[in-house]
C-alpha atoms as a PDB file:
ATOM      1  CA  UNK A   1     183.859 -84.158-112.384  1.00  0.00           C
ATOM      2  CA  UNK A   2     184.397 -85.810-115.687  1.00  0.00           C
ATOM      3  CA  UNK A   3     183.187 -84.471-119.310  1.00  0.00           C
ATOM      4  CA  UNK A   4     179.950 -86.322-120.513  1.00  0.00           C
ATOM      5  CA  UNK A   5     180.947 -88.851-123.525  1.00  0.00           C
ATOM      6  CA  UNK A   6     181.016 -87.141-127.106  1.00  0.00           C
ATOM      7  CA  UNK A   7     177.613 -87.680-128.762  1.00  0.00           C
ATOM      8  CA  UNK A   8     178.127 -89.407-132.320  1.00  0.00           C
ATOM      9  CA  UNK A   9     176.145 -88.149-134.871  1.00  0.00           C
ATOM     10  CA  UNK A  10     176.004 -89.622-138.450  1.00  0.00           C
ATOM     11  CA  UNK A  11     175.501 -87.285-141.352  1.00  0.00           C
ATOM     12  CA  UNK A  12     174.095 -89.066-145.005  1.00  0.00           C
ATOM     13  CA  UNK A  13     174.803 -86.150-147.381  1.00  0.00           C
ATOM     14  CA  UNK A  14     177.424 -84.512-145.494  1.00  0.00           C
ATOM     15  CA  UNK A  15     178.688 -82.652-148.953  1.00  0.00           C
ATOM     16  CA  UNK A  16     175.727 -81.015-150.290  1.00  0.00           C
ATOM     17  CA  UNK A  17     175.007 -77.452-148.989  1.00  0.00           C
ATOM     18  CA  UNK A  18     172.447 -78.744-146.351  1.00  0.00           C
ATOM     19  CA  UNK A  19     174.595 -81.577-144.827  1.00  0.00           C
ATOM     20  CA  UNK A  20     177.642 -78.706-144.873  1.00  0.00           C
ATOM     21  CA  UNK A  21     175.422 -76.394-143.334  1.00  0.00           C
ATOM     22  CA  UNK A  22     174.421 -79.221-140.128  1.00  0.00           C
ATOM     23  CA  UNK A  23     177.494 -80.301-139.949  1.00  0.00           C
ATOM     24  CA  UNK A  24     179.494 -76.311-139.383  1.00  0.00           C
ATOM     25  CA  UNK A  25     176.200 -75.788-136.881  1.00  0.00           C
ATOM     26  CA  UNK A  26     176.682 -78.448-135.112  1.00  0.00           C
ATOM     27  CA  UNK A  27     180.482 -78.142-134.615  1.00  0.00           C
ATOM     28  CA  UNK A  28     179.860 -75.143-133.055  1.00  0.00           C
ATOM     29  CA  UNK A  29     178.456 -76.565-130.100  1.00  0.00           C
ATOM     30  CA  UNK A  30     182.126 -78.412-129.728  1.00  0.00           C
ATOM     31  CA  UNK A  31     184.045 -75.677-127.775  1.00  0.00           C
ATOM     32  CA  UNK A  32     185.689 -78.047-125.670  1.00  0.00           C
ATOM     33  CA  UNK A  33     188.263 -79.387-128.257  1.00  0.00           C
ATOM     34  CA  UNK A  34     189.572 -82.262-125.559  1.00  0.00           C
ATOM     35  CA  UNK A  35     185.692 -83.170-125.272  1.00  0.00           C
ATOM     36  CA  UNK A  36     183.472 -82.287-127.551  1.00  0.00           C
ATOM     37  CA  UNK A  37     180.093 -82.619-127.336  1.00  0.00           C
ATOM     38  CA  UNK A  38     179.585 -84.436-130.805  1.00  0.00           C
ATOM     39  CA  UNK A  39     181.401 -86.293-132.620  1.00  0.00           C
ATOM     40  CA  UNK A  40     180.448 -85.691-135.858  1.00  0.00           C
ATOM     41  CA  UNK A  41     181.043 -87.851-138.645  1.00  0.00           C
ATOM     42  CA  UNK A  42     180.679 -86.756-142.527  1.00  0.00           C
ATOM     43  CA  UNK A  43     179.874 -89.236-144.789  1.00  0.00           C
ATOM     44  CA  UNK A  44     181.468 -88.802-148.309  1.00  0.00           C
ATOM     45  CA  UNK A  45     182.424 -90.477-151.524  1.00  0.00           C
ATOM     46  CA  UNK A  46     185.868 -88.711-151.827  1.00  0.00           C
ATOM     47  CA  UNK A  47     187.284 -87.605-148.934  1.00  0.00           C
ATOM     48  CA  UNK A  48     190.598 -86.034-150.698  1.00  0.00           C
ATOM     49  CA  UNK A  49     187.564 -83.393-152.441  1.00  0.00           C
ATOM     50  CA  UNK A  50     188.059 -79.403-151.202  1.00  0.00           C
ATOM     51  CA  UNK A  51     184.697 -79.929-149.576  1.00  0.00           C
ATOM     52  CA  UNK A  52     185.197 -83.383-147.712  1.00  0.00           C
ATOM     53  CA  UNK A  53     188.692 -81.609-146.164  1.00  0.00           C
ATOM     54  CA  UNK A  54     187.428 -77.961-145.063  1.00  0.00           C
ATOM     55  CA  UNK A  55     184.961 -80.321-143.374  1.00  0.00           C
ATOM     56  CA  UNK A  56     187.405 -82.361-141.707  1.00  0.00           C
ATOM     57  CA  UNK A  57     188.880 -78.927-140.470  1.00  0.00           C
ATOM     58  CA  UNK A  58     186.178 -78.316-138.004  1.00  0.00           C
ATOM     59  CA  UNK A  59     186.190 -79.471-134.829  1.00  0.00           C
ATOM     60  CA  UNK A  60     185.241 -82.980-133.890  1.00  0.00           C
ATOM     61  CA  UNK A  61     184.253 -83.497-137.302  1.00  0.00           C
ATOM     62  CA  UNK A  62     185.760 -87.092-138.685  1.00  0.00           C
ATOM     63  CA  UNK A  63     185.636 -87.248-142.688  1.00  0.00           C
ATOM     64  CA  UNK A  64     184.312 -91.003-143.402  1.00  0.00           C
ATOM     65  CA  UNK A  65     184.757 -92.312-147.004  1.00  0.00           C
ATOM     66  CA  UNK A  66     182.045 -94.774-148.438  1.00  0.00           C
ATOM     67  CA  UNK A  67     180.701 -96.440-151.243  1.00  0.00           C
ATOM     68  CA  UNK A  68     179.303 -94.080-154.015  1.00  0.00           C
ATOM     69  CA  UNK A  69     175.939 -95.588-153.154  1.00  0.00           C
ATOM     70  CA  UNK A  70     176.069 -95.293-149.556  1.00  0.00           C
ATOM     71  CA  UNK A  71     172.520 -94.080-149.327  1.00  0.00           C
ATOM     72  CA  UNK A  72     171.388 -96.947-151.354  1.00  0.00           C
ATOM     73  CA  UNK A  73     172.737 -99.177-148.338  1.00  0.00           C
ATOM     74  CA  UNK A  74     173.156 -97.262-145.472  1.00  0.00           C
ATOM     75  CA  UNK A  75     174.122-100.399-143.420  1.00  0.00           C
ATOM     76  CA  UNK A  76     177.384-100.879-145.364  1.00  0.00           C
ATOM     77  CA  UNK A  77     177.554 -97.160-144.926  1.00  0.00           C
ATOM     78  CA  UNK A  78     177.481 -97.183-141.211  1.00  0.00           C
ATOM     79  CA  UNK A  79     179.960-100.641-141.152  1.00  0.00           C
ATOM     80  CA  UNK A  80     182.811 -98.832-143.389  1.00  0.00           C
ATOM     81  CA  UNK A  81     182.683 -95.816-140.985  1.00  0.00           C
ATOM     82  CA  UNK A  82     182.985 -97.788-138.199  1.00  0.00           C
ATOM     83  CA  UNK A  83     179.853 -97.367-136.812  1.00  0.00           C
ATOM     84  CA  UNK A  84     178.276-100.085-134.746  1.00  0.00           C
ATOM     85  CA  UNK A  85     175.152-100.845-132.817  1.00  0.00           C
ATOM     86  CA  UNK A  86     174.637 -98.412-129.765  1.00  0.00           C
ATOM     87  CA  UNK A  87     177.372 -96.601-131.312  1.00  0.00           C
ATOM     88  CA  UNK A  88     175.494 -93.681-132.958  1.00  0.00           C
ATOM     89  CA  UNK A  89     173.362 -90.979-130.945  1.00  0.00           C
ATOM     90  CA  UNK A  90     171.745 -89.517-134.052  1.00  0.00           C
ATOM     91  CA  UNK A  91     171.766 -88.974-137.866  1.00  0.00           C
ATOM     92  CA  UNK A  92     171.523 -86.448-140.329  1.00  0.00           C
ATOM     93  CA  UNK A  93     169.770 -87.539-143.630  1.00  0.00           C
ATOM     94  CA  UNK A  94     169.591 -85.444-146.503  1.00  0.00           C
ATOM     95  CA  UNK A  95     169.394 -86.813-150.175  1.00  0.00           C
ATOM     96  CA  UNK A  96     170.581 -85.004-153.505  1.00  0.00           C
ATOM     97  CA  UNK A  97     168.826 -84.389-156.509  1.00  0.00           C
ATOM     98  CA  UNK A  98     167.401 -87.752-157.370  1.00  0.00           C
ATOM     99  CA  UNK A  99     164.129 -89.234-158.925  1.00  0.00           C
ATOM    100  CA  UNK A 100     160.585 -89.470-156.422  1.00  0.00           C
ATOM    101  CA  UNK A 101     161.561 -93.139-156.401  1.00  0.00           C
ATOM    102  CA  UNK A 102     164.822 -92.815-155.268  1.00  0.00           C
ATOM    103  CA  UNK A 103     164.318 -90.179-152.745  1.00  0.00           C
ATOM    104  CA  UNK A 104     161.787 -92.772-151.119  1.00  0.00           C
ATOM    105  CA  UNK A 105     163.819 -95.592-151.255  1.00  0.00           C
ATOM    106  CA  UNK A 106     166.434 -93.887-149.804  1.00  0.00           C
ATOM    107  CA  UNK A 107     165.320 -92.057-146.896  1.00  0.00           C
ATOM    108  CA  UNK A 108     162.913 -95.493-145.439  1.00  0.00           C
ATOM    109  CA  UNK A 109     166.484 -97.377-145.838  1.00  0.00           C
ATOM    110  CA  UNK A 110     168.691 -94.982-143.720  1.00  0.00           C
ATOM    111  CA  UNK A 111     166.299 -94.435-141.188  1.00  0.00           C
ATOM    112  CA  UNK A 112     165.276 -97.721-140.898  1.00  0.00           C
ATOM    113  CA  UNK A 113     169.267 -98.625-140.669  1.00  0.00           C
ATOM    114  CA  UNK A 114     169.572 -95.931-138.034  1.00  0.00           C
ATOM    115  CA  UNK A 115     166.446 -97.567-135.850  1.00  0.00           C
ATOM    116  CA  UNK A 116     168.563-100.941-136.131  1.00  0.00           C
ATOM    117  CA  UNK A 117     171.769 -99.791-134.963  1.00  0.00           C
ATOM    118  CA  UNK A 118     170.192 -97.773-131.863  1.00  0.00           C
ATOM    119  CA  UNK A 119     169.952 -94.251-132.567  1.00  0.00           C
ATOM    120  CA  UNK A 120     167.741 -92.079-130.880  1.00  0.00           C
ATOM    121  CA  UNK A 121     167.379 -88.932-132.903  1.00  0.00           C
ATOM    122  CA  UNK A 122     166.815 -88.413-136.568  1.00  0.00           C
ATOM    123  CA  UNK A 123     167.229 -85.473-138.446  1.00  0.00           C
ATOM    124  CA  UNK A 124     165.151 -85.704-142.053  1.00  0.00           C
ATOM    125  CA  UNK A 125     165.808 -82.906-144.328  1.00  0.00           C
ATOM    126  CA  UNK A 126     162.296 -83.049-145.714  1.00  0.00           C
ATOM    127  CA  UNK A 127     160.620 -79.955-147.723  1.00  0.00           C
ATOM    128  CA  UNK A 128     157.685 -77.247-146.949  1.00  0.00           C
ATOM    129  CA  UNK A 129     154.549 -78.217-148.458  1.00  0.00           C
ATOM    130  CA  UNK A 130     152.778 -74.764-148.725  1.00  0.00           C
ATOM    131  CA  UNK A 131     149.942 -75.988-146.270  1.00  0.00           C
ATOM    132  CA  UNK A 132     148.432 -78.583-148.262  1.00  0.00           C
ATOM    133  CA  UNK A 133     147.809 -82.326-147.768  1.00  0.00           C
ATOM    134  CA  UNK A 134     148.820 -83.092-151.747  1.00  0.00           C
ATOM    135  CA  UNK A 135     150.583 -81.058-153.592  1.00  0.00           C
ATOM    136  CA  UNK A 136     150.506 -83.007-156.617  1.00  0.00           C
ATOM    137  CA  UNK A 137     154.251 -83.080-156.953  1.00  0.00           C
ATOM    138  CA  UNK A 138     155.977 -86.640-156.871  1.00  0.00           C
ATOM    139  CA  UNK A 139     159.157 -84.085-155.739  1.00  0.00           C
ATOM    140  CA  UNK A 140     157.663 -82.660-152.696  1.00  0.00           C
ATOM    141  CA  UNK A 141     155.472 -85.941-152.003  1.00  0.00           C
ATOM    142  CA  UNK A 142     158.270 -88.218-152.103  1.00  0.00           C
ATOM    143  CA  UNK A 143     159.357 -86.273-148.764  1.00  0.00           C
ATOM    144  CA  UNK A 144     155.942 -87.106-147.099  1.00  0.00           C
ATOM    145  CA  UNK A 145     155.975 -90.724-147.650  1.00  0.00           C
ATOM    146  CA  UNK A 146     159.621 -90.867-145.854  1.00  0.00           C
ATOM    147  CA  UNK A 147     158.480 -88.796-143.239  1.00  0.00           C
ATOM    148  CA  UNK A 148     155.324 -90.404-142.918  1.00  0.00           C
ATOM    149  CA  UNK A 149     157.256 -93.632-142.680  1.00  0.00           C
ATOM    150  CA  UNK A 150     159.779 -92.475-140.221  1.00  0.00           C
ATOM    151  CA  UNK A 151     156.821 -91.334-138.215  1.00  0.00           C
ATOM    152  CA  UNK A 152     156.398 -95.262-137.642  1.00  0.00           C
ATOM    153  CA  UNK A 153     159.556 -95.788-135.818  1.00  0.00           C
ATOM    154  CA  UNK A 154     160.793 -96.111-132.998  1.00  0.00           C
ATOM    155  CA  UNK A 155     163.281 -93.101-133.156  1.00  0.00           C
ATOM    156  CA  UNK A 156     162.455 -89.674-131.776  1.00  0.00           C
ATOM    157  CA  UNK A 157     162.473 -87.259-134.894  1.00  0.00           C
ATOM    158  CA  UNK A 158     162.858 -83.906-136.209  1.00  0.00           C
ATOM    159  CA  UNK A 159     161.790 -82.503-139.660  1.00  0.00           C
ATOM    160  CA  UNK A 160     163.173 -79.771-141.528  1.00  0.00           C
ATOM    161  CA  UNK A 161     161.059 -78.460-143.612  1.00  0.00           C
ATOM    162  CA  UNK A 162     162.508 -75.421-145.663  1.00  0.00           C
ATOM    163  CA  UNK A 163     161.395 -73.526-148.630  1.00  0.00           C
ATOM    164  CA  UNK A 164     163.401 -72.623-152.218  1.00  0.00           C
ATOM    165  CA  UNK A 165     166.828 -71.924-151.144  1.00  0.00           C
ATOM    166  CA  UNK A 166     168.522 -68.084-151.513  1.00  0.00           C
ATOM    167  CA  UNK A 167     171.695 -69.996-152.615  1.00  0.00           C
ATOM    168  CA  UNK A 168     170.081 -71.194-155.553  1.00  0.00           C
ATOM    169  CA  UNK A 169     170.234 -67.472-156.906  1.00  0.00           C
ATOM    170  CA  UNK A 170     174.074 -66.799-156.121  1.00  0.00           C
ATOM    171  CA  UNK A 171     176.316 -66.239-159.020  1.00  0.00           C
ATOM    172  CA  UNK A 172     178.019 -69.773-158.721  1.00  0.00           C
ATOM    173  CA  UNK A 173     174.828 -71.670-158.543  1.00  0.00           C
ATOM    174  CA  UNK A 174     175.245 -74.780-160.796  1.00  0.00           C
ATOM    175  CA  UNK A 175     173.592 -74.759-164.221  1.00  0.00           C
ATOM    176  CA  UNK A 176     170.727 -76.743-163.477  1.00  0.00           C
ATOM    177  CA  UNK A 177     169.538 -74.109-160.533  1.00  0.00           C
ATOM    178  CA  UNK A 178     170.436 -71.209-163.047  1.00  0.00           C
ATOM    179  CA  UNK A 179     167.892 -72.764-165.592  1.00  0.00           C
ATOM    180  CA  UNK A 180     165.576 -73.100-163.043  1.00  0.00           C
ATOM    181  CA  UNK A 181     165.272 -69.625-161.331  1.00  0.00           C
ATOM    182  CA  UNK A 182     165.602 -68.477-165.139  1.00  0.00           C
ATOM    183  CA  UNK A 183     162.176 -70.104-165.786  1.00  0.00           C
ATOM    184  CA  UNK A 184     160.846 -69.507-162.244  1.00  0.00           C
ATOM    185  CA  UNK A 185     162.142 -65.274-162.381  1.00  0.00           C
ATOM    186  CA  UNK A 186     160.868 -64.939-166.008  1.00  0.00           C
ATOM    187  CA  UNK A 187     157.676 -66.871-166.360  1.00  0.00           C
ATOM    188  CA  UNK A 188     156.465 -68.555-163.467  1.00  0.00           C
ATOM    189  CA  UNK A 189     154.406 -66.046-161.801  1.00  0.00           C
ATOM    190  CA  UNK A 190     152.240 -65.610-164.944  1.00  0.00           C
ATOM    191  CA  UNK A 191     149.203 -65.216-162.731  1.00  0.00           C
ATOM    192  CA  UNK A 192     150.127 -63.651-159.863  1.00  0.00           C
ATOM    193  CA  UNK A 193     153.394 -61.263-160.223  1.00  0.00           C
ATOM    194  CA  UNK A 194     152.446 -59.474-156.977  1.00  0.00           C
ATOM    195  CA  UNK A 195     152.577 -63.164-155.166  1.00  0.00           C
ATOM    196  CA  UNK A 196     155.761 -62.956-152.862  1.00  0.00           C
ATOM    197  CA  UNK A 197     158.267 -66.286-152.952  1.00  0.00           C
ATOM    198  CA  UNK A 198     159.871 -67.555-150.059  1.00  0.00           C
ATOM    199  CA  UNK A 199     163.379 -68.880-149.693  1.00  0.00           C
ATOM    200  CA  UNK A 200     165.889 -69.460-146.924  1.00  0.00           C
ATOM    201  CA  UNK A 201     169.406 -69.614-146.544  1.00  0.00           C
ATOM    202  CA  UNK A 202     171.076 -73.204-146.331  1.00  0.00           C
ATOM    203  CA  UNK A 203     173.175 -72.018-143.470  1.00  0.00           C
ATOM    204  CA  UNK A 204     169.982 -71.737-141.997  1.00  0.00           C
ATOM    205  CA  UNK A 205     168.764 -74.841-142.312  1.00  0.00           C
ATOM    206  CA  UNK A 206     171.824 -76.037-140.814  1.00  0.00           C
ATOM    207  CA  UNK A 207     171.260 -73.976-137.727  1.00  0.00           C
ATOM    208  CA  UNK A 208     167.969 -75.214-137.340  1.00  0.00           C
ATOM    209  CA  UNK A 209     169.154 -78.860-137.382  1.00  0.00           C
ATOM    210  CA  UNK A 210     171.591 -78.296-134.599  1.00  0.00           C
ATOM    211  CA  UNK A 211     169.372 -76.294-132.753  1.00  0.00           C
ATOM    212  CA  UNK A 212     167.039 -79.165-132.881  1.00  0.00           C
ATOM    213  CA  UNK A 213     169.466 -81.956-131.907  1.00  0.00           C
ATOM    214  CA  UNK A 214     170.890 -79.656-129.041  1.00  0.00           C
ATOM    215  CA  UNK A 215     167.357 -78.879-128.047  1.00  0.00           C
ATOM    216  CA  UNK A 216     165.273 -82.499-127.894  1.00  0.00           C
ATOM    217  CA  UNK A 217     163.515 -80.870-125.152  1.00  0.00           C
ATOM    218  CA  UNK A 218     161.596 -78.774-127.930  1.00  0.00           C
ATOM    219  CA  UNK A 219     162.013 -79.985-130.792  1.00  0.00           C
ATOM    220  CA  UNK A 220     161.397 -83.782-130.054  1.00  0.00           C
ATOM    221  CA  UNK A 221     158.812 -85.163-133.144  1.00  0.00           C
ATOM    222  CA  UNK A 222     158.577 -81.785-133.844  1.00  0.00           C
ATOM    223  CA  UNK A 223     158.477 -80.257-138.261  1.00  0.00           C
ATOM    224  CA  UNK A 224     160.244 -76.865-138.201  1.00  0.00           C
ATOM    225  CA  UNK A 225     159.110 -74.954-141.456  1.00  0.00           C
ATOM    226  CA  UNK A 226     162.038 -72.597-142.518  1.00  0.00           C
ATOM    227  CA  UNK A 227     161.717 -69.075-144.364  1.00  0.00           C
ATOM    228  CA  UNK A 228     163.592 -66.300-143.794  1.00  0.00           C
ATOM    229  CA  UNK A 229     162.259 -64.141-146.648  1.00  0.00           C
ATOM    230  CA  UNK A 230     159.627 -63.049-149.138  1.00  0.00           C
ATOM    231  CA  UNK A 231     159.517 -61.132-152.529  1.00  0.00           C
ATOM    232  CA  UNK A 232     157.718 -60.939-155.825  1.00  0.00           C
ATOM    233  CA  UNK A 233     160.456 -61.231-158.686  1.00  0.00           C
ATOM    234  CA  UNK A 234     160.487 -57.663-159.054  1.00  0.00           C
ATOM    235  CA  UNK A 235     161.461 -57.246-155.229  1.00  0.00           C
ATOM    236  CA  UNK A 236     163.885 -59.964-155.801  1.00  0.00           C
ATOM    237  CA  UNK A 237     165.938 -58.551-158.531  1.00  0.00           C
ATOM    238  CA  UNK A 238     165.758 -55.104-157.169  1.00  0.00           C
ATOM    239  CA  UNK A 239     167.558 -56.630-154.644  1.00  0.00           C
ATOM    240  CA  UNK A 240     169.995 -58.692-156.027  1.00  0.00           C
ATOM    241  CA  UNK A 241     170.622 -55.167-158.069  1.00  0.00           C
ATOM    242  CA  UNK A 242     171.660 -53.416-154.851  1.00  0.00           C
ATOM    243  CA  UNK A 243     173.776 -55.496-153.583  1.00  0.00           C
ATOM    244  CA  UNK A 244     175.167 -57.530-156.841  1.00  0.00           C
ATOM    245  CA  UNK A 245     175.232 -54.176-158.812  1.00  0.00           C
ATOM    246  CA  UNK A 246     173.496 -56.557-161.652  1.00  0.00           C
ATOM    247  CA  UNK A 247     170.792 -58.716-162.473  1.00  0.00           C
ATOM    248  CA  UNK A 248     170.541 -61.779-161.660  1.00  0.00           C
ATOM    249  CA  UNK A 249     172.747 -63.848-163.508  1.00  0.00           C
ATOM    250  CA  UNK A 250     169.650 -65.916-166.215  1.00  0.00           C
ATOM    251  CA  UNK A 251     170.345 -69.114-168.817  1.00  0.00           C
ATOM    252  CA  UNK A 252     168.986 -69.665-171.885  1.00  0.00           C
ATOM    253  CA  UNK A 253     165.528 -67.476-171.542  1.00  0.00           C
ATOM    254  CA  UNK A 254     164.098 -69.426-174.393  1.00  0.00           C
ATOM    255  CA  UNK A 255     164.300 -72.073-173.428  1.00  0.00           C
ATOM    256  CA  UNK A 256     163.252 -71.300-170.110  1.00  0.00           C
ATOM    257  CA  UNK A 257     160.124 -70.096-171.947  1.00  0.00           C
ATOM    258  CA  UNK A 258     159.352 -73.454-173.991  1.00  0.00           C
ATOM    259  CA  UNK A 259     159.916 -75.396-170.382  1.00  0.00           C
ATOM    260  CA  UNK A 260     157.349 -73.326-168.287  1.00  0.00           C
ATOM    261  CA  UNK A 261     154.937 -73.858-171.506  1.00  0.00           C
ATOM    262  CA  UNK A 262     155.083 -77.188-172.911  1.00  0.00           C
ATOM    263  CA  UNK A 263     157.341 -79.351-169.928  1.00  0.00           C
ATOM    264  CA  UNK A 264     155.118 -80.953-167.748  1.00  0.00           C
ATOM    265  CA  UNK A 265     156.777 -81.361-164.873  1.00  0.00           C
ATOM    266  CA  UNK A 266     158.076 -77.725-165.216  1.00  0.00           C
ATOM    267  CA  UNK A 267     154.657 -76.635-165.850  1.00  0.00           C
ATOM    268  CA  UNK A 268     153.510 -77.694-162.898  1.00  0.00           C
ATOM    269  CA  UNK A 269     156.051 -76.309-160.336  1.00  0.00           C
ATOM    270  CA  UNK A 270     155.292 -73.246-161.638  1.00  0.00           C
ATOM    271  CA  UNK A 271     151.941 -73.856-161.056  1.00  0.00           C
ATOM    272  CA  UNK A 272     152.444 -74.610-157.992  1.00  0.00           C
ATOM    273  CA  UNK A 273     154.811 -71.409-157.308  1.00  0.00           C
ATOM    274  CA  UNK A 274     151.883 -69.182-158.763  1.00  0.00           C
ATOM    275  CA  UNK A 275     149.016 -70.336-157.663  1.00  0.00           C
ATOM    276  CA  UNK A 276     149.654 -71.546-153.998  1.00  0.00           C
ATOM    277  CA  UNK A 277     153.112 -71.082-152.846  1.00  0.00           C
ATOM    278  CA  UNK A 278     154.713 -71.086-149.611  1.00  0.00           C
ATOM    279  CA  UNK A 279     153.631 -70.098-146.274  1.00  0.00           C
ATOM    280  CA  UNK A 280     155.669 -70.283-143.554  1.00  0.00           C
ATOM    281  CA  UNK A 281     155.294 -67.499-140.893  1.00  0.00           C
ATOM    282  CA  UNK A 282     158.718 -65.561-141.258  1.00  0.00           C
ATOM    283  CA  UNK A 283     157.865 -63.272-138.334  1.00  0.00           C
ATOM    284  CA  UNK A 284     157.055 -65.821-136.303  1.00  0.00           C
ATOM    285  CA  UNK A 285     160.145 -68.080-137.267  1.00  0.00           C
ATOM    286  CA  UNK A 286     162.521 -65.470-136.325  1.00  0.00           C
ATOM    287  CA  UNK A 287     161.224 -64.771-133.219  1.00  0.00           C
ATOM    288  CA  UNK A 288     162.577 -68.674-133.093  1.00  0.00           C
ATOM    289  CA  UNK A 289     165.579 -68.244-134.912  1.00  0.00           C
ATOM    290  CA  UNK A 290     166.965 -64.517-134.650  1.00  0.00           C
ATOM    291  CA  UNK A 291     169.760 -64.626-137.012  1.00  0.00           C
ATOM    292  CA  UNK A 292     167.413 -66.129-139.934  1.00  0.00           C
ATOM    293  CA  UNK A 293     169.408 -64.236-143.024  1.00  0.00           C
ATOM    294  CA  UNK A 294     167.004 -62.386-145.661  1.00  0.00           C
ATOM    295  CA  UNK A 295     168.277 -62.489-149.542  1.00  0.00           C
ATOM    296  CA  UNK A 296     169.632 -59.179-148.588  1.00  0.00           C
ATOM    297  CA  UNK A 297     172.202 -60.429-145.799  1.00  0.00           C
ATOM    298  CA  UNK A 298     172.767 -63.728-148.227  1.00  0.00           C
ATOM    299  CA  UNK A 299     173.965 -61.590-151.207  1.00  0.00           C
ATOM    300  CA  UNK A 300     176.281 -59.517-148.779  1.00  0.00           C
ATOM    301  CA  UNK A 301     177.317 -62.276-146.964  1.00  0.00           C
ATOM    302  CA  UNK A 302     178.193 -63.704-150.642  1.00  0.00           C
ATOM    303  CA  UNK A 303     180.161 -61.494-151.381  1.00  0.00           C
ATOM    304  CA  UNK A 304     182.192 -61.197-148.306  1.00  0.00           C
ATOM    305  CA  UNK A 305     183.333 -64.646-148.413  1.00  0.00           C
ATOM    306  CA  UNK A 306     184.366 -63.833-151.944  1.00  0.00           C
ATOM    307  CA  UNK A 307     186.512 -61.208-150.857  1.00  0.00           C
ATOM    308  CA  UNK A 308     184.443 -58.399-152.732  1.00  0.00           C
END
């Protein structure tokens, strides 16, 4: 009996800590390395980078290099990777830190360039909306207008839907995400300090993607909410202090203070964080997904990987 034919699967993003985290699920599911079940190939800007190569390392995993604004058109995208109608099982979209507008544009052009090229499953990395139908945040809402769009086509979906991430609390955490858990750990639960945050562990997210390509059966037009913990600040620090044997690691606390007082748009996601939060059923979710990591296993897991 021959092997089936390699699935090809498209990741947008494949750099950033979510598309990383798909793309090392997915490749797990190639054990055959003479068939694999997916092809899998990782869109980047500069394939020579230390990420683009430890990517290319995995198996069936094809490093593709495109045009710095790739996700801007996502048709020349798919062209300078090779990729050509009927050619593509599914894609991976994830975008990086851009504005509401952006994130919009972006997401309605690569799925509607994956809908035009054939592909039958689409993987949005979207965001949890703690349960309500406006959260009043152009950051969170620009994800419901792509999904809401995608919802339109004729592709058979899956949304990923996680909450803060536990990597944005490691050690080497950019600056930007060290500002902002400084303002979020110090002042953003003003109101409620016993209200418990939840985050999840990128790697997690990555499993869930997989698991939901691998898995159309269930998770066909299907939003998968993703939390894998939940602590009040002081629980949070208490245990990063176990297992870091320090605090977390803070940036420039007064400033952090003027931004949660007087910055709008940091005002309210704080707001947000303290008056409503997230609430995805953890319990419930790892009954789904056993190996769901609390910020306990992230820290240790950390710190293996760094050899400590």
């Amino acid at each position: 009996m021959s092997a089936s034919p390699s699935k090809t699967v498209v990741v947008f993003g494949a750099t950033g800590v979510q598309g990383t985290a798909f793309i090392k699920a997915l490749s797990g599911y190639n054990t055959n390395p003479t068939s694999p079940a997916y092809t899998i190939l990782a869109l980047t800007r500069d394939s020579t980078s230390g990420s683009s190569t430890r990517l290319a390392s995995l198996p069936g995993v094809q490093v593709k290099q495109v045009a710095k604004n790739c996700m801007d058109e996502p048709a020349k995208a798919f062209a300078d990777a090779g990729v050509t109608k009927g050619g593509v099982y599914a894609v991976f979209s994830v975008q990086s830190y851009v504005s509401p507008k952006m994130d919009i544009a972006q997401g309605k052009a690569i799925a509607d360039a994956s809908v035009a090229l054939g592909a039958e499953r689409f993987i949005y990395a979207s965001s949890d909306f703690g349960g309500l139908a406006d959260t009043g945040l152009d950051m969170y809402e620009s994800k419901r207008t792509v999904e809401n769009h995608i919802r339109t086509l004729p592709i058979t979906w899956t949304f990923l839907r996680p909450v803060q991430f536990m990597d944005n609390w490691l050690p080497d955490a950019p600056g930007t995400l060290k500002f902002g858990r400084t303002v979020l750990l110090k002042y953003g639960f003003r109101t409620h300090p016993e209200r418990k945050h939840q985050l999840v562990s990128a790697r997690d997210i990555g499993i869930a993607g997989a698991t939901a390509l691998n898995r159309s059966d269930v998770y066909a037009n299907k939003e998968i909410p993703l939390a894998g913990d939940e602590l009040t600040m002081d629980e949070l620090e208490k245990v990063h202090q176990e297992v870091m044997g320090g605090p977390v690691e803070t940036s420039m606390v007064a400033l952090a203070w003027f931004a949660r007082r007087y910055v709008p748009i940091a005002r309210k996601v704080m707001d947000f964080f303290d008056e409503q939060g997230y609430h995805v059923d953890v319990a419930k979710l790892r009954d789904e997904f056993p190996g769901l990591e609390d910020f306990r296993a992230r820290l240790k897991r950390y710190r293996a990987e760094k050899g400590e």
